[in-house]
Protein backbone atom coordinates (compact mmCIF):
# COMPACT_ATOMS: atom_id res chain seq x y z
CA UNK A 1 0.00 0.00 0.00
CA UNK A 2 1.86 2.79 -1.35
CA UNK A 3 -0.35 5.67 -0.43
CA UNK A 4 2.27 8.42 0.65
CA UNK A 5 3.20 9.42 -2.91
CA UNK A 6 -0.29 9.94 -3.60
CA UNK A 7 -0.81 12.40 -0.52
CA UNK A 8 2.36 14.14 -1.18
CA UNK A 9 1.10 14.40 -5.09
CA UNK A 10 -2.52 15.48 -4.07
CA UNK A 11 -0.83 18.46 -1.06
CA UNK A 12 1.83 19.50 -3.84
CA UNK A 13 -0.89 20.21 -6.30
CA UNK A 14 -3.09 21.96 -4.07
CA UNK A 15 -0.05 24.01 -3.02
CA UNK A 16 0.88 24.79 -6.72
CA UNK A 17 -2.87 25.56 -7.47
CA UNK A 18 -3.21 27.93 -4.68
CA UNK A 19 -0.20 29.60 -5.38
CA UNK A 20 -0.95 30.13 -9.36
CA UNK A 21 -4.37 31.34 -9.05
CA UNK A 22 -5.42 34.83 -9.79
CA UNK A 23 -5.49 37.56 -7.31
CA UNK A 24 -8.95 39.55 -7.49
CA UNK A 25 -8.62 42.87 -7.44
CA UNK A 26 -10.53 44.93 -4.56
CA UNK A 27 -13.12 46.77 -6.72
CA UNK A 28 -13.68 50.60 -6.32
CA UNK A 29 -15.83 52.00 -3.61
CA UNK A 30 -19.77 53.05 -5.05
CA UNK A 31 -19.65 56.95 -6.48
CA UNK A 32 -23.00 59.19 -5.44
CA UNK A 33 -23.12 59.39 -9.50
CA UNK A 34 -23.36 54.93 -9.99
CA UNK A 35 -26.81 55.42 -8.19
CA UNK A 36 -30.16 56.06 -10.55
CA UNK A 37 -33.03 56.90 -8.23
CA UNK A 38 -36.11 57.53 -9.55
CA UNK A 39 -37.18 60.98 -8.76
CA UNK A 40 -40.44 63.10 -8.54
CA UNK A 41 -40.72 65.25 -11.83
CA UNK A 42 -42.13 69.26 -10.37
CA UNK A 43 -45.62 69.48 -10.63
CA UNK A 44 -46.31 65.57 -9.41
CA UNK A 45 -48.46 65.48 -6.07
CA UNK A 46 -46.48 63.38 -3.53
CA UNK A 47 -48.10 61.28 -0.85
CA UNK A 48 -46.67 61.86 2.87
CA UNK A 49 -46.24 58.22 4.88
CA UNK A 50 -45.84 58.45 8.55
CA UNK A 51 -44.51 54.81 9.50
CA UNK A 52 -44.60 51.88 7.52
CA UNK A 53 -46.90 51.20 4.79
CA UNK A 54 -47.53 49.53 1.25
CA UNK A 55 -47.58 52.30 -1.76
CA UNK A 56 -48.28 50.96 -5.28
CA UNK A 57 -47.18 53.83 -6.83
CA UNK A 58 -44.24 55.65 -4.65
CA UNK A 59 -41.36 58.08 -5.96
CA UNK A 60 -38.01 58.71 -4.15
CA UNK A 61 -37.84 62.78 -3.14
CA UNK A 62 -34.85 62.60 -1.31
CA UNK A 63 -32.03 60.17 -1.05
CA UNK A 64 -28.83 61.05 1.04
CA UNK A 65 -26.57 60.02 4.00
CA UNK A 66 -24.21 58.36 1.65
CA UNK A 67 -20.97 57.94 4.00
CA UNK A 68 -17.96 59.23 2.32
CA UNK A 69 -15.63 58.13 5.13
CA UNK A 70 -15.42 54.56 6.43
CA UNK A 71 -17.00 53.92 9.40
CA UNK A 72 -14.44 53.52 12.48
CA UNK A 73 -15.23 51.09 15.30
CA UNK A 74 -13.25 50.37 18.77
CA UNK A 75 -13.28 46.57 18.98
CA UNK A 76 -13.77 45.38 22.39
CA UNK A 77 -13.15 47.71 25.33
């Protein structure tokens, strides 16, 4: 039962496959502009919502607190 070669074979190609694959690039951070909201031409009467509720027709009026900066958290105490 010569087994050994085979495990040696099988870790040396994982190792070589590991090592050759590509490296992903980290993709760009989201711009305001990348968004496409659909907005409230003038003139269109808007409906007010206090809470939750279903709308079947709704409209976005504003859209905003985009963070610019990343967010910076203490871990632990």
């Amino acid at each position: 039962m010569n087994i050994i070669p085979y495990i040696i074979m099988l870790v040396a190609s994982y190792v070589i496959s590991y090592a050759l694959q590509p490296k992903p690039q980290t993709p760009k951070p989201a711009s305001q502009d990348e968004f496409d909201f659909p907005q409230a031409d003038e003139g269109t009467p808007q409906a007010v919502v206090f809470g939750d509720a279903w709308l079947s027709d709704w409209m976005v009026l504003t859209v905003g607190n985009y963070r610019t900066a990343p967010v910076k958290t203490k871990q632990g105490k």
